[in-house]
PDB file of N, CA and C in Angstrom:
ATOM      1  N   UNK A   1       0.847  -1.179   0.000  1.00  0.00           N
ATOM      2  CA  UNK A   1       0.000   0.000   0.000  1.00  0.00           C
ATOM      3  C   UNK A   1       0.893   1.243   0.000  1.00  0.00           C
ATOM      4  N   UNK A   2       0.735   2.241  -1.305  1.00  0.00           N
ATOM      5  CA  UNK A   2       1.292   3.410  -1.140  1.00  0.00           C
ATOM      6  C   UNK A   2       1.255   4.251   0.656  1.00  0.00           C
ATOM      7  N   UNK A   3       2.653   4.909   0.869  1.00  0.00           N
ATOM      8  CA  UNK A   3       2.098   6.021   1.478  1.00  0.00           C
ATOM      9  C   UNK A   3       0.972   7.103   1.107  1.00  0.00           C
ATOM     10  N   UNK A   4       0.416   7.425   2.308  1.00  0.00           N
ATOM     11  CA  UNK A   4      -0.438   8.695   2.002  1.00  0.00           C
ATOM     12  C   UNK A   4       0.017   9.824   2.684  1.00  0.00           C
ATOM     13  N   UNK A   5      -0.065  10.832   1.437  1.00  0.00           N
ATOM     14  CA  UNK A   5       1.019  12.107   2.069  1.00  0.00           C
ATOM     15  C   UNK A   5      -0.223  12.802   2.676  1.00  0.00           C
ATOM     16  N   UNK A   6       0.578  13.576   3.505  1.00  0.00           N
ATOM     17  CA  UNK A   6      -0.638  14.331   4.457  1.00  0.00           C
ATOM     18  C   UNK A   6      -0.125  15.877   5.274  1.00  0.00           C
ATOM     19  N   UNK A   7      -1.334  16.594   5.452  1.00  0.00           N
ATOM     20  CA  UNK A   7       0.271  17.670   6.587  1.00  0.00           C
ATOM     21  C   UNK A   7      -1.165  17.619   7.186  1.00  0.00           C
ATOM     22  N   UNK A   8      -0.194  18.032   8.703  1.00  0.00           N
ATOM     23  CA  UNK A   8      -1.646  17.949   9.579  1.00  0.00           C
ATOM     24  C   UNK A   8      -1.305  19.677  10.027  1.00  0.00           C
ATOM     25  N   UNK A   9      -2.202  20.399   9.861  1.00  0.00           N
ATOM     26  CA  UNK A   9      -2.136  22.084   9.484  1.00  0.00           C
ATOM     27  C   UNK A   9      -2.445  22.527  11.255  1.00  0.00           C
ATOM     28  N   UNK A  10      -3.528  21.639  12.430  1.00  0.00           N
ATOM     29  CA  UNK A  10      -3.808  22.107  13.290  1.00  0.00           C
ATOM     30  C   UNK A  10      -4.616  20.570  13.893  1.00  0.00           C
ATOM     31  N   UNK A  11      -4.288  20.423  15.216  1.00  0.00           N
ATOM     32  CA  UNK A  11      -4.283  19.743  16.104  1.00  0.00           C
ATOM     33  C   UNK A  11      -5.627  20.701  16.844  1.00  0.00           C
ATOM     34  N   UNK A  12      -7.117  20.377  16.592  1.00  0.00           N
ATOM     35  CA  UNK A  12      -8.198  20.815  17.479  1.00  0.00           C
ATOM     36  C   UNK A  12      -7.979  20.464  18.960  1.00  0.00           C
ATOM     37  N   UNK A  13      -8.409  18.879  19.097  1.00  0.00           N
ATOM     38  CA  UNK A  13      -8.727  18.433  20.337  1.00  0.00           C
ATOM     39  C   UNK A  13      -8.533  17.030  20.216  1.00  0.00           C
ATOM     40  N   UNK A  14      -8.931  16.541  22.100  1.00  0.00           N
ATOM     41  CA  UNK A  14      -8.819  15.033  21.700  1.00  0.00           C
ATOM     42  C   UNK A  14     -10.371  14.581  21.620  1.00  0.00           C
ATOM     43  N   UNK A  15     -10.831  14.020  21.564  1.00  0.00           N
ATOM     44  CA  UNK A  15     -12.380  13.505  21.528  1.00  0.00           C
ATOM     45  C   UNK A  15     -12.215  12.466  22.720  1.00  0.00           C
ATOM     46  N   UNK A  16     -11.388  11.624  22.602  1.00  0.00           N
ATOM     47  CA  UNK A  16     -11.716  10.059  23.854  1.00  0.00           C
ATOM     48  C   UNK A  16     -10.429   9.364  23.813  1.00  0.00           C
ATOM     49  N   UNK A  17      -9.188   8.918  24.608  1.00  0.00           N
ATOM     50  CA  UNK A  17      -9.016   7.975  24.514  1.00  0.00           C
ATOM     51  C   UNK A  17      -8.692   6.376  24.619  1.00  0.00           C
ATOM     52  N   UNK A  18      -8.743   5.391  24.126  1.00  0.00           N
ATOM     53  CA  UNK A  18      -9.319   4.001  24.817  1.00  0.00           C
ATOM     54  C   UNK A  18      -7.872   3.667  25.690  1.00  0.00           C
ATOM     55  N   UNK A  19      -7.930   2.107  26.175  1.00  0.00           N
ATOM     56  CA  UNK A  19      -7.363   1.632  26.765  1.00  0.00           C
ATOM     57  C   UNK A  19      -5.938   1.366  26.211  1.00  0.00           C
ATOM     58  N   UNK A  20      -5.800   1.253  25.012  1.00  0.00           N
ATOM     59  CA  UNK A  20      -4.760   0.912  24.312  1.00  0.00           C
ATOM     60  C   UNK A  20      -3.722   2.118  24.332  1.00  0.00           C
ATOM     61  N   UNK A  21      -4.344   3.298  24.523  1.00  0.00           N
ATOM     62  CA  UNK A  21      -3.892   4.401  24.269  1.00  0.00           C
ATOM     63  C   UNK A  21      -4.433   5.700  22.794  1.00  0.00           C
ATOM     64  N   UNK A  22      -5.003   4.889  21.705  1.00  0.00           N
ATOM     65  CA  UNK A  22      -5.266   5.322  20.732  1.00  0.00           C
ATOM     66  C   UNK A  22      -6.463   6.534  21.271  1.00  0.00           C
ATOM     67  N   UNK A  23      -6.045   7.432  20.478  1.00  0.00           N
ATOM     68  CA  UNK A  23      -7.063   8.206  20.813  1.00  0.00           C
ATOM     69  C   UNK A  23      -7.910   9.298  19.374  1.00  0.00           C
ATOM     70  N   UNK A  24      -9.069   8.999  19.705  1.00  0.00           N
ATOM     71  CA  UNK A  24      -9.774   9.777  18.634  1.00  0.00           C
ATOM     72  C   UNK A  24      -9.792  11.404  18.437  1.00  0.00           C
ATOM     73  N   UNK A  25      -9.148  11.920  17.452  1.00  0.00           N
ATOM     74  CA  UNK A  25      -8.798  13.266  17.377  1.00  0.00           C
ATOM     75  C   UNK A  25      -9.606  13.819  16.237  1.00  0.00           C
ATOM     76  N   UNK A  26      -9.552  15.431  16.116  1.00  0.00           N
ATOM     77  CA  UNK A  26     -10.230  16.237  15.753  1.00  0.00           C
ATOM     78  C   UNK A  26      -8.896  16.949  15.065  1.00  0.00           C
ATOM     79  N   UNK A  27      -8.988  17.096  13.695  1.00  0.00           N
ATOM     80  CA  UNK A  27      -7.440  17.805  13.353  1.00  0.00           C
ATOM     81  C   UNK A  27      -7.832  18.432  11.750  1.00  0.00           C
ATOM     82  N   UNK A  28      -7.576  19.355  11.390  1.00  0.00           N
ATOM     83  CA  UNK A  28      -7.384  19.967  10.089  1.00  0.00           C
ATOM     84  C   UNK A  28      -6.306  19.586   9.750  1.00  0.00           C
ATOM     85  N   UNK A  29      -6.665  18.892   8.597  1.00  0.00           N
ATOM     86  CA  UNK A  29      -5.645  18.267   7.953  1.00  0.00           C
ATOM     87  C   UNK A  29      -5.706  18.340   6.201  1.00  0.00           C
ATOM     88  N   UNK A  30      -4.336  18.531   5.350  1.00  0.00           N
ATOM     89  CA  UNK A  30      -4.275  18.856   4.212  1.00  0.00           C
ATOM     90  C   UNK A  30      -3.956  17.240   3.598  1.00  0.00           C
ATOM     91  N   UNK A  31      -4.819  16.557   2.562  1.00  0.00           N
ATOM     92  CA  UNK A  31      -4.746  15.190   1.967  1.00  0.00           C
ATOM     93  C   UNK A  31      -4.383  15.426   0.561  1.00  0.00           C
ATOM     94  N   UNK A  32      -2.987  14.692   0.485  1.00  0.00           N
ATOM     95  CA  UNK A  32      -2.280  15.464  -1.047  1.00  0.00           C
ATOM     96  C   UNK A  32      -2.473  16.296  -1.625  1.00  0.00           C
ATOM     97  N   UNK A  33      -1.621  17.271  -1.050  1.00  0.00           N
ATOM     98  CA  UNK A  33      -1.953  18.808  -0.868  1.00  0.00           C
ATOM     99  C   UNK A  33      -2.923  19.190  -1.298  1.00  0.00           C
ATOM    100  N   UNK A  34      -4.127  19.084  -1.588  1.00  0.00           N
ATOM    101  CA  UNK A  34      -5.476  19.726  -1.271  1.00  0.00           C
ATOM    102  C   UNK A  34      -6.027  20.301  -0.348  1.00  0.00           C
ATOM    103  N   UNK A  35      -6.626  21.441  -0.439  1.00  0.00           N
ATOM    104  CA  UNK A  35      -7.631  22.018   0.743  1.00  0.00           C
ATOM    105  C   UNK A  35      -7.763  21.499   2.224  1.00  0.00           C
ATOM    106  N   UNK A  36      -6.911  21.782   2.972  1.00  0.00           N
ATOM    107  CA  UNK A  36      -7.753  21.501   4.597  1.00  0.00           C
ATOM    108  C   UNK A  36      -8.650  21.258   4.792  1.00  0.00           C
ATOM    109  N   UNK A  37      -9.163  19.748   5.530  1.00  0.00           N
ATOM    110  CA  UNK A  37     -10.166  19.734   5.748  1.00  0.00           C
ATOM    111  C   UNK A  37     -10.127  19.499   7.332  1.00  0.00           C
ATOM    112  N   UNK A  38     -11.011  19.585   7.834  1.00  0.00           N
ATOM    113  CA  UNK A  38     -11.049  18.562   9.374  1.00  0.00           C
ATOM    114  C   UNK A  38     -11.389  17.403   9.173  1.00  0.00           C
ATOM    115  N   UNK A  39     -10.902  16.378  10.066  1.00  0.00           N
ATOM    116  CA  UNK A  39     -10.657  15.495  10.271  1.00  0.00           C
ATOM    117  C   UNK A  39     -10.976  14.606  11.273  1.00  0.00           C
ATOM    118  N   UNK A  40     -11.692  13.752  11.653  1.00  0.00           N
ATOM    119  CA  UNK A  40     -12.058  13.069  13.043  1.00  0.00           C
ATOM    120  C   UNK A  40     -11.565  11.677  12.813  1.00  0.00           C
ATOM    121  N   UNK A  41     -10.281  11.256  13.437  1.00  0.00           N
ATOM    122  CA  UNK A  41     -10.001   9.108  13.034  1.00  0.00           C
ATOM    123  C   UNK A  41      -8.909   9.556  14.371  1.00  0.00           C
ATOM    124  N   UNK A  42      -9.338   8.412  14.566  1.00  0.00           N
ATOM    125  CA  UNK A  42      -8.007   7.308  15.652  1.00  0.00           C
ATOM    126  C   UNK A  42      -6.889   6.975  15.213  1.00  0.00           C
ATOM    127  N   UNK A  43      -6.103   7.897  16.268  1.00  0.00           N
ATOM    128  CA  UNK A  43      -4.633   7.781  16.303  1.00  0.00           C
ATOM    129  C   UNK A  43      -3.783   7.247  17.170  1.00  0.00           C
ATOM    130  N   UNK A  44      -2.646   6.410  16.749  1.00  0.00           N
ATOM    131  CA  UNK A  44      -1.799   5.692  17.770  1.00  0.00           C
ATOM    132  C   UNK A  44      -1.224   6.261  18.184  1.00  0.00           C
ATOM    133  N   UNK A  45      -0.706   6.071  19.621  1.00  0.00           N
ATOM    134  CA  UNK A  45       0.082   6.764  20.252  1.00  0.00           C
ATOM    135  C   UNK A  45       1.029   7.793  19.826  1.00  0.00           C
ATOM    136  N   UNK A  46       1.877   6.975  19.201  1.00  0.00           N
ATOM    137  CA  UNK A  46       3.240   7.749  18.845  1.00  0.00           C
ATOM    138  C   UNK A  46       2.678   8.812  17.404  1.00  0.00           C
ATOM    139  N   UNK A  47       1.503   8.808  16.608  1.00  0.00           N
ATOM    140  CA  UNK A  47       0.979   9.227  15.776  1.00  0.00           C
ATOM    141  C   UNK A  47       1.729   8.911  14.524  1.00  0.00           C
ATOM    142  N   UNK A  48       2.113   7.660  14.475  1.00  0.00           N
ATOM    143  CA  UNK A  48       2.435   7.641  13.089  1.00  0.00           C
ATOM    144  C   UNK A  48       1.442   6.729  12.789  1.00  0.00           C
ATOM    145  N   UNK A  49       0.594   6.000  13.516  1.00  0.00           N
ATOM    146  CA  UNK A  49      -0.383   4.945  12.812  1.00  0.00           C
ATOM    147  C   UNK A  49      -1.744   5.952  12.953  1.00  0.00           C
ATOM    148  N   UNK A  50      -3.110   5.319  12.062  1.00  0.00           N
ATOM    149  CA  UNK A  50      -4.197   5.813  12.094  1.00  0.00           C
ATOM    150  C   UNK A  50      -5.219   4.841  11.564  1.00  0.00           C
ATOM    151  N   UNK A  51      -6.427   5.392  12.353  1.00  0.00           N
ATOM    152  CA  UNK A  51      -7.633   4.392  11.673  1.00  0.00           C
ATOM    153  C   UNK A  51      -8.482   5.185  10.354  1.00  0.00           C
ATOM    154  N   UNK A  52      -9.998   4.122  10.182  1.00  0.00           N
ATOM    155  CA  UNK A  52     -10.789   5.325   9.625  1.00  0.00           C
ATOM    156  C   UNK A  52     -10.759   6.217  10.174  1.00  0.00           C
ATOM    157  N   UNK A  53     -11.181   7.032   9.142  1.00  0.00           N
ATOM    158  CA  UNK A  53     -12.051   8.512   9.746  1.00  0.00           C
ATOM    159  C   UNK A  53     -13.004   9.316   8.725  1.00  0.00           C
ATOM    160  N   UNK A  54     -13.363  10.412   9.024  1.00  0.00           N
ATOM    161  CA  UNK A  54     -13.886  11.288   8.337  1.00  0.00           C
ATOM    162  C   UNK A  54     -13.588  12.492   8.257  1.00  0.00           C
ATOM    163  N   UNK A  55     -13.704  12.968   7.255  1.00  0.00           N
ATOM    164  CA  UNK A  55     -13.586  14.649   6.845  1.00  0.00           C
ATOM    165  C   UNK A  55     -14.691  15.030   6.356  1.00  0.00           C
ATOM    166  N   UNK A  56     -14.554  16.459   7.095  1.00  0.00           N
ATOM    167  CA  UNK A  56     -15.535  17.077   6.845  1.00  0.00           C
ATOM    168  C   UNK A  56     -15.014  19.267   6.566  1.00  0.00           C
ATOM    169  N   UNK A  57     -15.755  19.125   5.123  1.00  0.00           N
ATOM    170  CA  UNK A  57     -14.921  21.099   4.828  1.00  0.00           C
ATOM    171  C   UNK A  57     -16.112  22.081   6.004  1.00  0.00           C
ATOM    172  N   UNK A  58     -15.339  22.951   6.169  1.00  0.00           N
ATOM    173  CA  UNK A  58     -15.415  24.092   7.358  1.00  0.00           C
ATOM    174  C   UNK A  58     -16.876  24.135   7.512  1.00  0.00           C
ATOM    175  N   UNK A  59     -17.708  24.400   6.323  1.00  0.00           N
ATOM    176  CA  UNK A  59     -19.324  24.193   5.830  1.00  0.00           C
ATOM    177  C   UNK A  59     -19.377  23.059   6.577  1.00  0.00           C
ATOM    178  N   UNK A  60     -19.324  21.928   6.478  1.00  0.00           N
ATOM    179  CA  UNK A  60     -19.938  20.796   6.900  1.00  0.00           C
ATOM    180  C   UNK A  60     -19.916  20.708   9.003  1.00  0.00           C
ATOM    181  N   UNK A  61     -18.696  20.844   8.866  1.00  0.00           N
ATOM    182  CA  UNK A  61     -18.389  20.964  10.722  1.00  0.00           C
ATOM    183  C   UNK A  61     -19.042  22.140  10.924  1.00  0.00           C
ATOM    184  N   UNK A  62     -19.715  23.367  10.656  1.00  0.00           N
ATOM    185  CA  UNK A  62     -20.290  24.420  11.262  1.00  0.00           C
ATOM    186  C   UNK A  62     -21.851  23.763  11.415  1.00  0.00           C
ATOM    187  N   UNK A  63     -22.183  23.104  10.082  1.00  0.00           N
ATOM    188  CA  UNK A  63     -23.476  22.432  10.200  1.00  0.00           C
ATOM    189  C   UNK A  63     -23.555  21.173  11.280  1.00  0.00           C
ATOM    190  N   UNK A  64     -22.737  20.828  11.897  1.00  0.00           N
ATOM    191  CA  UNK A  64     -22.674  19.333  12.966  1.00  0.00           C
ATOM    192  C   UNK A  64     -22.707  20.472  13.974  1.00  0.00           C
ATOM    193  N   UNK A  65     -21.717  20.973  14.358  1.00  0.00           N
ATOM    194  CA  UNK A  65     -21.749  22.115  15.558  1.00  0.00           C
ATOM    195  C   UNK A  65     -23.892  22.693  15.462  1.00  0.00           C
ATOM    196  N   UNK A  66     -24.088  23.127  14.595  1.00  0.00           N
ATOM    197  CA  UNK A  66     -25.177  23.558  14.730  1.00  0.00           C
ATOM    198  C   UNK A  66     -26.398  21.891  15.154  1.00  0.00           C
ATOM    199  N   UNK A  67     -26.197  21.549  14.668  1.00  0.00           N
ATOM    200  CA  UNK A  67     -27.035  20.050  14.527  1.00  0.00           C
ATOM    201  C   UNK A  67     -27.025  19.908  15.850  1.00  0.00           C
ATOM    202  N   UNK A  68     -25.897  19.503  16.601  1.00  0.00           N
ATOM    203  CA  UNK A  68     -25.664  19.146  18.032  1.00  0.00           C
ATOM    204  C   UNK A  68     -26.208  20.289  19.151  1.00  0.00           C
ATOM    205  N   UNK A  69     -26.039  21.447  19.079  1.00  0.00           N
ATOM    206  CA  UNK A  69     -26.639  22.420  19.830  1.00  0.00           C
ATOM    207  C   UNK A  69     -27.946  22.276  20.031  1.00  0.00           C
ATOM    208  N   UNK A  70     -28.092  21.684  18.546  1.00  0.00           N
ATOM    209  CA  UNK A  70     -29.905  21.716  18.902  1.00  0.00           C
ATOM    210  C   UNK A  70     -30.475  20.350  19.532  1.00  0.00           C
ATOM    211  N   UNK A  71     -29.598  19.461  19.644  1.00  0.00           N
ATOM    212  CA  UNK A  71     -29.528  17.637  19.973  1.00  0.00           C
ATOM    213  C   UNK A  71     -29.882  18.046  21.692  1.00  0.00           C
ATOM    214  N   UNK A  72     -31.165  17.352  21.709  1.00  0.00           N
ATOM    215  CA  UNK A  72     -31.189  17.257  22.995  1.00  0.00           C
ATOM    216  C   UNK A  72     -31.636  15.941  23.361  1.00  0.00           C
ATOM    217  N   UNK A  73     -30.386  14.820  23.572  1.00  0.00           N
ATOM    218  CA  UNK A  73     -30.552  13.846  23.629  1.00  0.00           C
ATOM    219  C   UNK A  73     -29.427  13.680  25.240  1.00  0.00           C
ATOM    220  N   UNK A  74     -28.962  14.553  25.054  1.00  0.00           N
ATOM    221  CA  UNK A  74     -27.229  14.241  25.843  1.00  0.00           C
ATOM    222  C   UNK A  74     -27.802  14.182  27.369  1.00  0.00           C
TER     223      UNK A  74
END
């Protein structure tokens, strides 16, 4: 499997993480050099490994931020 080039532009937050140590992060990140996006996947410790995840452009995370404000489930 090719590398996948990546720059990670900004480190948000952590979201959770498990027992192993991996922890689910929140990060703007540039995917062969294209546009920043944010980013939500599980990262290994030392951060060179990673799981799925998802991206989502600035539009999309303002619309979850809004979605959740209105979530009254919590």
């Amino acid at each position: 499997m090719p590398d996948i080039n990546y720059e990670i532009i900004k480190e948000v937050g952590t979201l959770s993480t498990n027992p192993t140590g991996w922890e689910k992060k929140l990060k703007l990140i540039s995917w062969l050099g294209r546009d920043a996006k944010y980013d939500i996947r599980d990262w290994a410790p030392d951060g060179e490994k990673m799981g799925k995840g998802i991206t989502l452009t600035a539009e999309e995370l303002k619309a979850l931020k809004e979605l959740l404000a209105d979530y009254n489930e919590f």
